[in-house]
Each structure stands twice: as C-alpha cells, then as structure tokens.
C-alpha atoms as a PDB file:
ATOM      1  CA  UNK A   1     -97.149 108.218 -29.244  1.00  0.00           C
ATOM      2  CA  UNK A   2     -97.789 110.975 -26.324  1.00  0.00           C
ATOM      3  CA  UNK A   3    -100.571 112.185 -25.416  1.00  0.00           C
ATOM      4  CA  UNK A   4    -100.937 115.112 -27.282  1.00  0.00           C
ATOM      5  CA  UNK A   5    -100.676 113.418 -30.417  1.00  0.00           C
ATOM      6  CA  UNK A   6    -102.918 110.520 -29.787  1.00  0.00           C
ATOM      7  CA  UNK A   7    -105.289 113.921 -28.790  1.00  0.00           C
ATOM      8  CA  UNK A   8    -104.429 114.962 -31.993  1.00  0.00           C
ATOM      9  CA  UNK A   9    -105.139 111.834 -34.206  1.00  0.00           C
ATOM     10  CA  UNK A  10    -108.667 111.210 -32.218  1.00  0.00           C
ATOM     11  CA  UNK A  11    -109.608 114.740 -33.518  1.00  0.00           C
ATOM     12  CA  UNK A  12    -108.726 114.502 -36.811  1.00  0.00           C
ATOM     13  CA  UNK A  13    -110.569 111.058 -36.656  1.00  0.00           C
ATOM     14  CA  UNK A  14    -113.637 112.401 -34.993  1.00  0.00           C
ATOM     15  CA  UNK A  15    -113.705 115.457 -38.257  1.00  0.00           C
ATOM     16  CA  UNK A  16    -113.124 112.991 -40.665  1.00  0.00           C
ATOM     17  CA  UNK A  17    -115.925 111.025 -38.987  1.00  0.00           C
ATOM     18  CA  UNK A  18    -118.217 113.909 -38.802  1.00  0.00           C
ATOM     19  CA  UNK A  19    -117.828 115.077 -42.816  1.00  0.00           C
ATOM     20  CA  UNK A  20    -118.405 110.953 -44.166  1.00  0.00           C
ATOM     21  CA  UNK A  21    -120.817 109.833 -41.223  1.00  0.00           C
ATOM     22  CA  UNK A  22    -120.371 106.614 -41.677  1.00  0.00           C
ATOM     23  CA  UNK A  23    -121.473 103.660 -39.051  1.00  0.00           C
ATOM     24  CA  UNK A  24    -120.445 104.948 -35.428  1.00  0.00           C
ATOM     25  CA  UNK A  25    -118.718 101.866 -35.311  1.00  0.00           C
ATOM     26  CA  UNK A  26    -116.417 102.664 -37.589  1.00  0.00           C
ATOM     27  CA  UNK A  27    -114.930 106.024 -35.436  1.00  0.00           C
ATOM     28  CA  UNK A  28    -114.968 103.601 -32.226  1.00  0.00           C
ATOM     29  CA  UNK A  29    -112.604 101.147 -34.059  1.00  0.00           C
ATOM     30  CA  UNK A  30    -110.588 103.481 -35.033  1.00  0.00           C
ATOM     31  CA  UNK A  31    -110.298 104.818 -31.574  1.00  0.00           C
ATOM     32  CA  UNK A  32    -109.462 101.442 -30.386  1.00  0.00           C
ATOM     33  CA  UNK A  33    -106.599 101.694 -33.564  1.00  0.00           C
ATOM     34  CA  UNK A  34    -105.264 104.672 -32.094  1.00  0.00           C
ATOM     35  CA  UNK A  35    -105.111 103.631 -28.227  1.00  0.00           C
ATOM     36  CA  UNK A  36    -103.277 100.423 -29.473  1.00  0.00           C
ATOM     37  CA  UNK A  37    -101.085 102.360 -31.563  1.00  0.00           C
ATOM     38  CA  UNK A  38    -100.383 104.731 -28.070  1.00  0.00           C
ATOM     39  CA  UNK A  39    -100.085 101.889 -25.778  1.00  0.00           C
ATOM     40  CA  UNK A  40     -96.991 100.294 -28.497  1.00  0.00           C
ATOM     41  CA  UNK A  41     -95.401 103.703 -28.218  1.00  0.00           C
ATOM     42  CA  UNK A  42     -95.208 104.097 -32.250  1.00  0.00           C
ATOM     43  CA  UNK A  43     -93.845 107.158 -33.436  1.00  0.00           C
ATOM     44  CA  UNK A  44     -96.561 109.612 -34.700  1.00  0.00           C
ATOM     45  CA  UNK A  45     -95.167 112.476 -36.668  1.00  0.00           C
ATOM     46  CA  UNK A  46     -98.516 113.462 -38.664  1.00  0.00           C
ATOM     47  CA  UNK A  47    -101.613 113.049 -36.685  1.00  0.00           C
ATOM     48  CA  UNK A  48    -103.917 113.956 -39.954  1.00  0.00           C
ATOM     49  CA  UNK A  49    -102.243 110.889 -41.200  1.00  0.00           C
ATOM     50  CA  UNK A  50    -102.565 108.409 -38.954  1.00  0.00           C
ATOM     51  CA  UNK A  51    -106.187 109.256 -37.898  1.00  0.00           C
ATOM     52  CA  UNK A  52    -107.270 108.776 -42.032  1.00  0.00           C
ATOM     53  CA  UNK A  53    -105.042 105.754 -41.861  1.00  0.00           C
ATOM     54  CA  UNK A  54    -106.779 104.246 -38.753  1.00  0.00           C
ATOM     55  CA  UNK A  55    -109.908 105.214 -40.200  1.00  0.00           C
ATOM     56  CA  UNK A  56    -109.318 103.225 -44.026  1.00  0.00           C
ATOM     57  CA  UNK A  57    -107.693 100.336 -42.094  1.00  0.00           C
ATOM     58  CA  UNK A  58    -111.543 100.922 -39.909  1.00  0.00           C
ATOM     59  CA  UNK A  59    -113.514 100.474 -42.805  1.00  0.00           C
ATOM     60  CA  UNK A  60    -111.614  97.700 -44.108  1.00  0.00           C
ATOM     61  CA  UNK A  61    -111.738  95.433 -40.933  1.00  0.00           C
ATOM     62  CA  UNK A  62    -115.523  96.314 -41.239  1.00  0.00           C
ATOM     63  CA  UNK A  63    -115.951  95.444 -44.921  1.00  0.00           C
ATOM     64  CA  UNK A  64    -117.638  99.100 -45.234  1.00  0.00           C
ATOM     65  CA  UNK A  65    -116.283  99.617 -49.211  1.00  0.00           C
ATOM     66  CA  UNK A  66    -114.874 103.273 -49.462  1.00  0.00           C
ATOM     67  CA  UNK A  67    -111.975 104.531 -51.625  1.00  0.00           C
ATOM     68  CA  UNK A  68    -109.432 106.109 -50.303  1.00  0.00           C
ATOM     69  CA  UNK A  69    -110.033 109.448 -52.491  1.00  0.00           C
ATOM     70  CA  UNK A  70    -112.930 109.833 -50.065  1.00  0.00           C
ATOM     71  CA  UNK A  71    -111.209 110.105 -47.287  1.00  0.00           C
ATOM     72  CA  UNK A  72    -108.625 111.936 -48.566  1.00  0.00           C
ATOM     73  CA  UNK A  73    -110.928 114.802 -49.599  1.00  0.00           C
ATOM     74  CA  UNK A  74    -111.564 114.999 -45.783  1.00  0.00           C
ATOM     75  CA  UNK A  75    -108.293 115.325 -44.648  1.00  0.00           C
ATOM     76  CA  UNK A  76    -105.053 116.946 -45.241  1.00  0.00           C
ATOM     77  CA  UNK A  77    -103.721 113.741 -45.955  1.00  0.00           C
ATOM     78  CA  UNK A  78    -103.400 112.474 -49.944  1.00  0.00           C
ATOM     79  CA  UNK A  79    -104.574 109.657 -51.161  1.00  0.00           C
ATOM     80  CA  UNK A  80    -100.919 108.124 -50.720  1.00  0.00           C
ATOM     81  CA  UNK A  81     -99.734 109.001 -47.529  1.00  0.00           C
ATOM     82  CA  UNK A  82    -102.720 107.575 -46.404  1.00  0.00           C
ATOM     83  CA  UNK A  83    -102.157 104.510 -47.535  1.00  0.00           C
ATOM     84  CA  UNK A  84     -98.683 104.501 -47.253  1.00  0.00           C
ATOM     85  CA  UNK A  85     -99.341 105.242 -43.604  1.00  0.00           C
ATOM     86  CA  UNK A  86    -101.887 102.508 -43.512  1.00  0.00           C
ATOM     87  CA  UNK A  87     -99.727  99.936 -44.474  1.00  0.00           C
ATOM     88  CA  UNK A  88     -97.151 101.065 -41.429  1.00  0.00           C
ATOM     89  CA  UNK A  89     -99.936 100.641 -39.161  1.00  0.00           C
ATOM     90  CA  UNK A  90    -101.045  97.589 -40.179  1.00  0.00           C
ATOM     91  CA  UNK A  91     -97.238  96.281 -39.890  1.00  0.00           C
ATOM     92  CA  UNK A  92     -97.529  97.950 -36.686  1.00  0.00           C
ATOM     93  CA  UNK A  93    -100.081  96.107 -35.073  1.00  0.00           C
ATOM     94  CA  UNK A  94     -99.858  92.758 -36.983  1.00  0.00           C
ATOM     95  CA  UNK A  95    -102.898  93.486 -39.121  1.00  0.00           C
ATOM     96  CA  UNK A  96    -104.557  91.408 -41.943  1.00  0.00           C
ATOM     97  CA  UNK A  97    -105.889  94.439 -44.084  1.00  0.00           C
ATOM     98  CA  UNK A  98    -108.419  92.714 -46.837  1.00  0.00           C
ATOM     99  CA  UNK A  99    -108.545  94.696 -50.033  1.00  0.00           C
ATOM    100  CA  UNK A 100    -111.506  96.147 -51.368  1.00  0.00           C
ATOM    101  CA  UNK A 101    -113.455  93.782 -53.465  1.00  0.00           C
ATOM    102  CA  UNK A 102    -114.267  95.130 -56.933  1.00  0.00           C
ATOM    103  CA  UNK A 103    -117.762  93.007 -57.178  1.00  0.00           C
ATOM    104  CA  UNK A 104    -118.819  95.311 -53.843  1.00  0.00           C
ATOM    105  CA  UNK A 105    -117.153  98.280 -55.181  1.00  0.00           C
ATOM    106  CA  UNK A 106    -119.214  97.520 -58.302  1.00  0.00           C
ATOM    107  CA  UNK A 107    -122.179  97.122 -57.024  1.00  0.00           C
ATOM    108  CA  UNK A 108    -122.605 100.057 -55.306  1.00  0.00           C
ATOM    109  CA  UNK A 109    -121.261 101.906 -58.299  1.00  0.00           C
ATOM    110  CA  UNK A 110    -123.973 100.514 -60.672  1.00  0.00           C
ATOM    111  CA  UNK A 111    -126.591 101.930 -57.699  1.00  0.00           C
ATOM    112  CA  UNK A 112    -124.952 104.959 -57.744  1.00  0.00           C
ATOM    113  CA  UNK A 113    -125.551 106.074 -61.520  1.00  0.00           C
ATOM    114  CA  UNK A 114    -128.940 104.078 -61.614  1.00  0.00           C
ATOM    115  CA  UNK A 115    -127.530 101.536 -63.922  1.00  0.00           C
ATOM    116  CA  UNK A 116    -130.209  98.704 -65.376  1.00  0.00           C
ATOM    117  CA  UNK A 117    -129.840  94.800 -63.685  1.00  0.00           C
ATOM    118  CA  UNK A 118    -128.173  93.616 -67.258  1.00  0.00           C
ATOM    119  CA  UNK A 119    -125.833  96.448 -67.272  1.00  0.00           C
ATOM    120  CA  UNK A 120    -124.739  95.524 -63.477  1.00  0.00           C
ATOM    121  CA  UNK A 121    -124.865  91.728 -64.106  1.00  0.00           C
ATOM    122  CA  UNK A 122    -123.071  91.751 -67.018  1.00  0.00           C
ATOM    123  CA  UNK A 123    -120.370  93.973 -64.962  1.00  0.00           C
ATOM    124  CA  UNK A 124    -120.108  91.418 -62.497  1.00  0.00           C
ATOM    125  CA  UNK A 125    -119.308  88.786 -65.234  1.00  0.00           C
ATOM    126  CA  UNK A 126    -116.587  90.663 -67.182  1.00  0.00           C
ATOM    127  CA  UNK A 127    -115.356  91.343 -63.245  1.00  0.00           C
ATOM    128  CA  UNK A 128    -115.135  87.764 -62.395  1.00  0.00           C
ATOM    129  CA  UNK A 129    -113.276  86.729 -65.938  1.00  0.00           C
ATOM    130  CA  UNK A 130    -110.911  89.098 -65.346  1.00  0.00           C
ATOM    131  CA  UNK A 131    -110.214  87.731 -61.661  1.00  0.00           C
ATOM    132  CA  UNK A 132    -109.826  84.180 -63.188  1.00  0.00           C
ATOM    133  CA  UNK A 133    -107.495  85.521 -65.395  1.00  0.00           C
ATOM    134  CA  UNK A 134    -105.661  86.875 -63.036  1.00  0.00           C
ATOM    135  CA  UNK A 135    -105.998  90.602 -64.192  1.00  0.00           C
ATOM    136  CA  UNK A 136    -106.498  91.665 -60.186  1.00  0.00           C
ATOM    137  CA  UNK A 137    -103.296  90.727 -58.784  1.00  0.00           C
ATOM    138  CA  UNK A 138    -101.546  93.865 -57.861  1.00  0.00           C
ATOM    139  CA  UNK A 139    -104.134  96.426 -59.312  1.00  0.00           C
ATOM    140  CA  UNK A 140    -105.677  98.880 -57.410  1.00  0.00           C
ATOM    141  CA  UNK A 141    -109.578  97.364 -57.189  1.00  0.00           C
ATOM    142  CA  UNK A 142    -111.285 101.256 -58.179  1.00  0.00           C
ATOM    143  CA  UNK A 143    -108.919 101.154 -61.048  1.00  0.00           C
ATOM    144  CA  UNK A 144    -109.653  97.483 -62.230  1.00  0.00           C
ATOM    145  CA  UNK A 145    -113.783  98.050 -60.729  1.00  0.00           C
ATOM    146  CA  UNK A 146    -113.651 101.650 -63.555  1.00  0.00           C
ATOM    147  CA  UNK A 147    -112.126  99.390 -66.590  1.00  0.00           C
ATOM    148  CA  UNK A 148    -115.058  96.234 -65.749  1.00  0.00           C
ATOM    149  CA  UNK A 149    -117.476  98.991 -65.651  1.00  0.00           C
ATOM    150  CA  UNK A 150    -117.066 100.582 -68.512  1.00  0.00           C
ATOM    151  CA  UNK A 151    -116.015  97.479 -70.689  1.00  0.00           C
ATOM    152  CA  UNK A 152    -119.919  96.213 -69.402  1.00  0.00           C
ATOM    153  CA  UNK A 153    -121.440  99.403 -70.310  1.00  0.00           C
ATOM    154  CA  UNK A 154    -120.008 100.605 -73.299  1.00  0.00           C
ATOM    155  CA  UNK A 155    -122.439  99.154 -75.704  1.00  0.00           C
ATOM    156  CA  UNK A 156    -125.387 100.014 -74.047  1.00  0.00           C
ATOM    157  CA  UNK A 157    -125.345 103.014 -71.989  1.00  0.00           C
ATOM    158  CA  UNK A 158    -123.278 105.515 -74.926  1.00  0.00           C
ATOM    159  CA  UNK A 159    -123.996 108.652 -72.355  1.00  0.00           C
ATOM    160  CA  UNK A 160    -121.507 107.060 -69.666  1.00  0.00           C
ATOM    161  CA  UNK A 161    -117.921 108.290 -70.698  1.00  0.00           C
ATOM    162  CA  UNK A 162    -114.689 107.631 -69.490  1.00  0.00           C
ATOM    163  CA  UNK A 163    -114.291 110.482 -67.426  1.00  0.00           C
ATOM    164  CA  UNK A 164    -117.872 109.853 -65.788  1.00  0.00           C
ATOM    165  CA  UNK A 165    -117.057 106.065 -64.907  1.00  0.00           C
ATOM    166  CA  UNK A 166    -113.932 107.325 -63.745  1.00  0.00           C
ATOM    167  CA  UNK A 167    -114.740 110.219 -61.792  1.00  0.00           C
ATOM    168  CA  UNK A 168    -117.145 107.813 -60.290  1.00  0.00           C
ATOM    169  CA  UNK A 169    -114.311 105.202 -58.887  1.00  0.00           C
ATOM    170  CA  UNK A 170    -112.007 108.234 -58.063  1.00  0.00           C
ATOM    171  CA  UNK A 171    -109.194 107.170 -60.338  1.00  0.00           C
ATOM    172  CA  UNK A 172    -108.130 108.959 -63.832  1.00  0.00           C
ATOM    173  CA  UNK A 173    -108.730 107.616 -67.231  1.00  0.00           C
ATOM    174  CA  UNK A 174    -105.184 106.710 -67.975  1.00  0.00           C
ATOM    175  CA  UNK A 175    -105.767 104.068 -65.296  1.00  0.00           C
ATOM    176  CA  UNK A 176    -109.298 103.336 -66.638  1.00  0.00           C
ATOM    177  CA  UNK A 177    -107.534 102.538 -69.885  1.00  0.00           C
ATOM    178  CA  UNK A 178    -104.655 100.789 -68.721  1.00  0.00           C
ATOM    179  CA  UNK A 179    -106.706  98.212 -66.688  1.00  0.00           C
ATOM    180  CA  UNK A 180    -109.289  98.010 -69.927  1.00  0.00           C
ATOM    181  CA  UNK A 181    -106.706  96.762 -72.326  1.00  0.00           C
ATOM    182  CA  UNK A 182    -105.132  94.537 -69.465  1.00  0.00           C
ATOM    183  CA  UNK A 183    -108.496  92.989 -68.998  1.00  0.00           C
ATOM    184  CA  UNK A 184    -109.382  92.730 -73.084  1.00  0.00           C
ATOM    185  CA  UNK A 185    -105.904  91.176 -73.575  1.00  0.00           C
ATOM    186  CA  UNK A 186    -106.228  88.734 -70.917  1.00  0.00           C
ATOM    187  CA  UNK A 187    -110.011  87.436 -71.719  1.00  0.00           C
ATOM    188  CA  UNK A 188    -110.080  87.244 -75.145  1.00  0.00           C
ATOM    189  CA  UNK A 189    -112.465  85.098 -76.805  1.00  0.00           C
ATOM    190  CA  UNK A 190    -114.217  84.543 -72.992  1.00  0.00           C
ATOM    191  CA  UNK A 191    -114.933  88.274 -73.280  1.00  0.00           C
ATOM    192  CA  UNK A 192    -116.434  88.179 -76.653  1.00  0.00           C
ATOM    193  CA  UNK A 193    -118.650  85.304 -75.925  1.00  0.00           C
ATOM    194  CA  UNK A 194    -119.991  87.648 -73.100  1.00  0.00           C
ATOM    195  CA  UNK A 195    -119.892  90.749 -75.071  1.00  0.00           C
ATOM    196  CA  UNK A 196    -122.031  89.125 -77.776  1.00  0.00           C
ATOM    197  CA  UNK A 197    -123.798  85.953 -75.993  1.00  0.00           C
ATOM    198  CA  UNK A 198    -126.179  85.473 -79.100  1.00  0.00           C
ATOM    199  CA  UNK A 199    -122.565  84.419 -81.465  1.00  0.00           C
ATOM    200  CA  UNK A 200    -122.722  80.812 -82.060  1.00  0.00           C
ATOM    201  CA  UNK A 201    -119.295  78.813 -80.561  1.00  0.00           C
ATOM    202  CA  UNK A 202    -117.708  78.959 -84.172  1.00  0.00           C
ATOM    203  CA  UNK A 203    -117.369  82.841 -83.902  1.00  0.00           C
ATOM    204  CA  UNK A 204    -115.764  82.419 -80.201  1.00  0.00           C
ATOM    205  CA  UNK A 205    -113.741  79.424 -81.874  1.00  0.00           C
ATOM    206  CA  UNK A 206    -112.862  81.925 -84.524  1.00  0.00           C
ATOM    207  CA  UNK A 207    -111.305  84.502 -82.448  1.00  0.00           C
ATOM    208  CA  UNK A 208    -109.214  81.953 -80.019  1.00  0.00           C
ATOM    209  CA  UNK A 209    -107.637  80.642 -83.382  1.00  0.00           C
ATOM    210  CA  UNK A 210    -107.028  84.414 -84.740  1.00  0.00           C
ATOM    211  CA  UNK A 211    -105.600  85.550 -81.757  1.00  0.00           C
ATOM    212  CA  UNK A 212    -103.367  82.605 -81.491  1.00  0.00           C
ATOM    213  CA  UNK A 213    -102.306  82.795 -85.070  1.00  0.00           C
ATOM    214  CA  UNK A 214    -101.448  86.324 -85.132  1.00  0.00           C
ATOM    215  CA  UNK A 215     -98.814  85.935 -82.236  1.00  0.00           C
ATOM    216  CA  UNK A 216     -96.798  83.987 -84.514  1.00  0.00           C
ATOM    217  CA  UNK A 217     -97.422  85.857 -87.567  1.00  0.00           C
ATOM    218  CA  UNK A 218     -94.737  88.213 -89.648  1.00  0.00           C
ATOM    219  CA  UNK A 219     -98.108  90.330 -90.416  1.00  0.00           C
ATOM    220  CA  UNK A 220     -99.059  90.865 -86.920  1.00  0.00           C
ATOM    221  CA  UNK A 221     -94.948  91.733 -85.710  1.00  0.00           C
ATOM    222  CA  UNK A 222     -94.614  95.262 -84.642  1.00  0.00           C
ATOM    223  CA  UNK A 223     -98.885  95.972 -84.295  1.00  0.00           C
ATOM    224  CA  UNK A 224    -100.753  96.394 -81.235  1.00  0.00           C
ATOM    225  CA  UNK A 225    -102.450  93.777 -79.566  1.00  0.00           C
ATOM    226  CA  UNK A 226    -105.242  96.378 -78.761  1.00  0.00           C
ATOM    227  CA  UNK A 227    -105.688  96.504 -82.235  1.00  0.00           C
ATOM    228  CA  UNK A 228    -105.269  92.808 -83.456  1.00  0.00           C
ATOM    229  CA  UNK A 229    -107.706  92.002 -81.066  1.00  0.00           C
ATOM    230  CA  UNK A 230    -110.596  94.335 -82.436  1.00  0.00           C
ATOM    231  CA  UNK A 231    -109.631  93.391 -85.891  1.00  0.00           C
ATOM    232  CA  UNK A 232    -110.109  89.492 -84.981  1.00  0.00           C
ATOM    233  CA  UNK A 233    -113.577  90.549 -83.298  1.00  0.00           C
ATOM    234  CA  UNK A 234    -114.788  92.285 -86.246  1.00  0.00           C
ATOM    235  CA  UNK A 235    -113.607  89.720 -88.819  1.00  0.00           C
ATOM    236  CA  UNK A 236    -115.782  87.077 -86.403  1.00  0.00           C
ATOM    237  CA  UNK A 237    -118.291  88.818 -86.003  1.00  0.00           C
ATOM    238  CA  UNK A 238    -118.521  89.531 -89.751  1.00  0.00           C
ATOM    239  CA  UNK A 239    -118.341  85.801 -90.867  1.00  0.00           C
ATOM    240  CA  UNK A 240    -120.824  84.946 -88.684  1.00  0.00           C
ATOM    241  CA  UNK A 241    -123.640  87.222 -88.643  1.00  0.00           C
ATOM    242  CA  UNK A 242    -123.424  88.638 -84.903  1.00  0.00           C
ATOM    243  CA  UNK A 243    -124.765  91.703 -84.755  1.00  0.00           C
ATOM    244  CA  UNK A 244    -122.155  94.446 -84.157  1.00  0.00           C
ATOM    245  CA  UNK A 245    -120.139  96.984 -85.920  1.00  0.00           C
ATOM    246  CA  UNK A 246    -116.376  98.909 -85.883  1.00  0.00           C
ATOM    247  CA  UNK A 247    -118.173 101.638 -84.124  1.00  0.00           C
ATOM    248  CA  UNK A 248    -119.155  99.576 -81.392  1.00  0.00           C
ATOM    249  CA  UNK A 249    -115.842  97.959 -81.235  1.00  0.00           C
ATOM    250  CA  UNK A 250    -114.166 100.913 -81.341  1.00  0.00           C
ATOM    251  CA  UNK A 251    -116.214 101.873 -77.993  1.00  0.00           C
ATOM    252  CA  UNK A 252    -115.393  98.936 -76.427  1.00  0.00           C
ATOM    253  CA  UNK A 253    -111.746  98.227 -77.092  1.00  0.00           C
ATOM    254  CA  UNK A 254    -110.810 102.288 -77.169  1.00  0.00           C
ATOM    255  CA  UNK A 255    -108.839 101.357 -81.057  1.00  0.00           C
ATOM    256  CA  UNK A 256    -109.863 103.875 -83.402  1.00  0.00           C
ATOM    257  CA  UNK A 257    -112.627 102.704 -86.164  1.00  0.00           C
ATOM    258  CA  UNK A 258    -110.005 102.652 -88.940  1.00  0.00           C
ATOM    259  CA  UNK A 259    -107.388 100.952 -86.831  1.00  0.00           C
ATOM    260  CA  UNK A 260    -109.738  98.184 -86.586  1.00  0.00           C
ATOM    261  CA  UNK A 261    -110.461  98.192 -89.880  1.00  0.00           C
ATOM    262  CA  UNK A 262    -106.195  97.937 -91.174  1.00  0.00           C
ATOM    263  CA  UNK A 263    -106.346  94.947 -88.695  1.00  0.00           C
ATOM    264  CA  UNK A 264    -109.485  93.508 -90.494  1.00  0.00           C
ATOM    265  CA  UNK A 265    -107.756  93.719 -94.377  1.00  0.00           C
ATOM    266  CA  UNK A 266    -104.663  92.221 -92.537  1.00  0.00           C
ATOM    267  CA  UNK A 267    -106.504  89.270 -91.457  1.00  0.00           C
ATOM    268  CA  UNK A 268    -108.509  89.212 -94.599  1.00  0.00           C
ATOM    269  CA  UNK A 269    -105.233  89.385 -96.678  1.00  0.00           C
ATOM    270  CA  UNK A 270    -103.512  86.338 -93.993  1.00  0.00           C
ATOM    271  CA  UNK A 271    -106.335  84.149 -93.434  1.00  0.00           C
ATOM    272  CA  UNK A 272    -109.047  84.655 -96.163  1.00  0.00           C
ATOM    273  CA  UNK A 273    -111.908  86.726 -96.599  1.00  0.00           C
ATOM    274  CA  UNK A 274    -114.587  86.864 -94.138  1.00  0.00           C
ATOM    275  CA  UNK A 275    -118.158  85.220 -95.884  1.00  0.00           C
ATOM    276  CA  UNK A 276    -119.726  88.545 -96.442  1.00  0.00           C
ATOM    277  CA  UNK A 277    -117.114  90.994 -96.330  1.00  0.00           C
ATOM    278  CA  UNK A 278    -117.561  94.460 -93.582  1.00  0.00           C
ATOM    279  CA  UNK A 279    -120.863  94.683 -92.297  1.00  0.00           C
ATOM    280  CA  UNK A 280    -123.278  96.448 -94.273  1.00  0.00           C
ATOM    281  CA  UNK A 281    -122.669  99.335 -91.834  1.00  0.00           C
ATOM    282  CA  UNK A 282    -119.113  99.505 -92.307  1.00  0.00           C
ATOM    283  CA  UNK A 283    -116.863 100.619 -95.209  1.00  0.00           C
ATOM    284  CA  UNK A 284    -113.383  99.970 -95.960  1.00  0.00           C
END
C-alpha cells in the first residue's frame, strides 16, 4: 500500500467514523488495521473499501454488533464488497473474524422496537433451538436473527410485519422467509412446545409422530413440508384443546389458512379424525 492510499483509506475510515460514531476505539483499531495492512505492502486498489472493511473487521474484534448494511450506507462500498474485502484482509493479516451472534443481534433488536421481556425471551429460545439444530451454520446471523424474531413475535405483536422485522435486521423478506421455514422444518415439535407451552406432552408427542409419518406417506408425496407441518400443528392442537387457530398458524408458518386446512383433511382422512374436529373458530 503507498502512502497515498493508506491516506486515502484513513479518510474514508475517519467519515465513516464520523456518520456511525461509534466507540473511538473502534476508528483507532482500525487505524492500527490499516498501518499493518501498509507495513505488509498489500495491494489497495479501492480505499472506500478497505477502510469499511477495516472498520467491520473493527467492530468485530471488539464484539460491537453492527450489520454490515450500516456501514455500507456510509460508504461507497456495498454491502458485498465490503465483506468480500473483509475476508481478504482478514486472510491478509491472519485474522480470527468471530461472526455476529444472533442472541446480541437480537437483543438489541427487541430494544430497538420496544418489544415486551416475553416477546424477547421467547426470541432468545426459538434462537437457541434453532442453533442446536444446526439451522446457523452458514447463514448470515441478520438473516437467521429476522426469521427468530418474527417466528417469536408473530402471535403476539400482529402490528410487526415482515417488512418491519426485516427492514429492522437490514436483510429482505425473501431471506426472512427462507431462514423461517429452515428454522420451522428443523425444530418441529421443540418449536411447538415453545410456541404453545400450556399443550400437554401428548400434543408435542402428537406432532413428532405426524411429522414422522407423513415422510413416508403416499398422501404426503409431492406436498410441502411448510404445509404438512401446519396441518400436523393444527390437527394437535385440535385434539387436544390448546388454544390456537389456522389464522394464527397461518401467521406463524407463512402457509395460507386453507393450505393448512387441505393438510388437516389429509391427516384426518390418513390417521383419523381429530376428537373434536376444527376449532370452533375454524371452518372447513
């Protein structure tokens, strides 16, 4: 790097510096980034770059949680050159880069929009059942931290949408939904129990033995799991008495109300009717 562009990065650094004013500490470590990066002689073709990539790979060595979108609307740099030029860097110097964890990112989400405690413990549950199920490995953690959110929210907060929870992490609702339906197909019955902690363990038993039927079933061949699964969580919750409804499913999962229903006669027609039939607020 010569002079004039390590002059180059440290100003871009110090503007990106002066429109986020974070920690001081955070501009002097990337300073230290950039000297190191000038002293190895790397090649530094765009300083806007490299200063928002010194300045990520900052935070990160800091564990000061900020996406990358952030810094990106401070810079000339996208989202993916930074990162892309973050990752050279870090190969660069021999750098451990941590990822973000989605229980901080979470948290300071859930302060953000003023969510209740249940709503932002119950986000850090679904977050860690998704992590034991290994839903996190190679997901962006503001795509995966959007999906726990609004999984944890759905019920009870109707006014938070898609687009606001994902507006909120910085990534787009095809994301949002992709993660979601990764995280409902991975969890299961442990997300049920959670969604609905009042069900007694025959209704959780119910829905491990549904699920695991229908993936050997000629009815289920050909359907969505999406869909299976909301049907098996409305015929359980149906036969036992939780309190819940398609609606409220349909929120949840993102199936429509009558897709969830066409799963619920399937299962009613394969395994036997539920005690009482739909819930009183339902209707075939």
């Amino acid at each position: 790097m010569t002079t004039k562009s390590e002059g180059a990065v440290l100003e871009n650094l110090a503007s990106i510096q002066q429109a986020l004013n974070l920690e001081a500490n955070i501009q002097q470590y990337g300073e230290l980034l950039v000297s190191e990066l000038t002293a190895r002689e790397l090649q530094i073709r765009f300083p806007a770059r490299t200063a928002a990539a010194c300045y990520l790979i900052a935070c990160r060595l800091q564990e000061v949680p900020i996406r990358v979108t952030r810094i990106a609307e401070t810079s000339t740099a996208t989202k993916s050159e930074i990162l892309n030029e973050m990752q050279r860097v870090s190969d660069a110097l021999d750098l451990g880069i941590p990822n973000d964890d989605p229980t901080v990112i979470l948290e300071e989400a859930c302060e953000d929009l003023s969510l209740s405690a249940d709503i932002q413990a119950r986000a850090q549950q679904v977050a860690q059942l998704g992590v034991e199920a290994g839903v996190t490995s190679g997901v962006s953690p503001y795509s995966y931290a959007a999906a726990v959110l609004y999984i944890a929210s759905s019920a009870a907060e109707p006014d938070l949408s898609q687009a606001d929870i994902a507006e909120q992490f910085g990534v787009s609702t095809a994301s949002l939904r992709e993660r979601r339906d990764d995280l409902l197909e991975a969890t299961g019955s442990h997300l049920f129990e959670l969604q609905y902690p009042t069900a007694p363990p025959e209704a959780i038993w119910l829905v491990d033995d549904l699920l695991s039927d229908a993936r050997t079933s000629q009815w289920a061949n050909g359907k969505r799991h999406m869909g299976v699964l909301a049907g098996a969580w409305l015929y359980a919750v149906n036969r036992h008495h939780v309190d819940a409804n398609a609606a409220e499913l349909a929120d949840i999962t993102g199936v429509s109300k009558s897709t969830i229903r066409a799963r619920y006669r399937d299962l009613i027609e394969h395994v036997g009717t539920a005690d009482t039939g739909l819930d009183s607020r339902d209707s075939v």
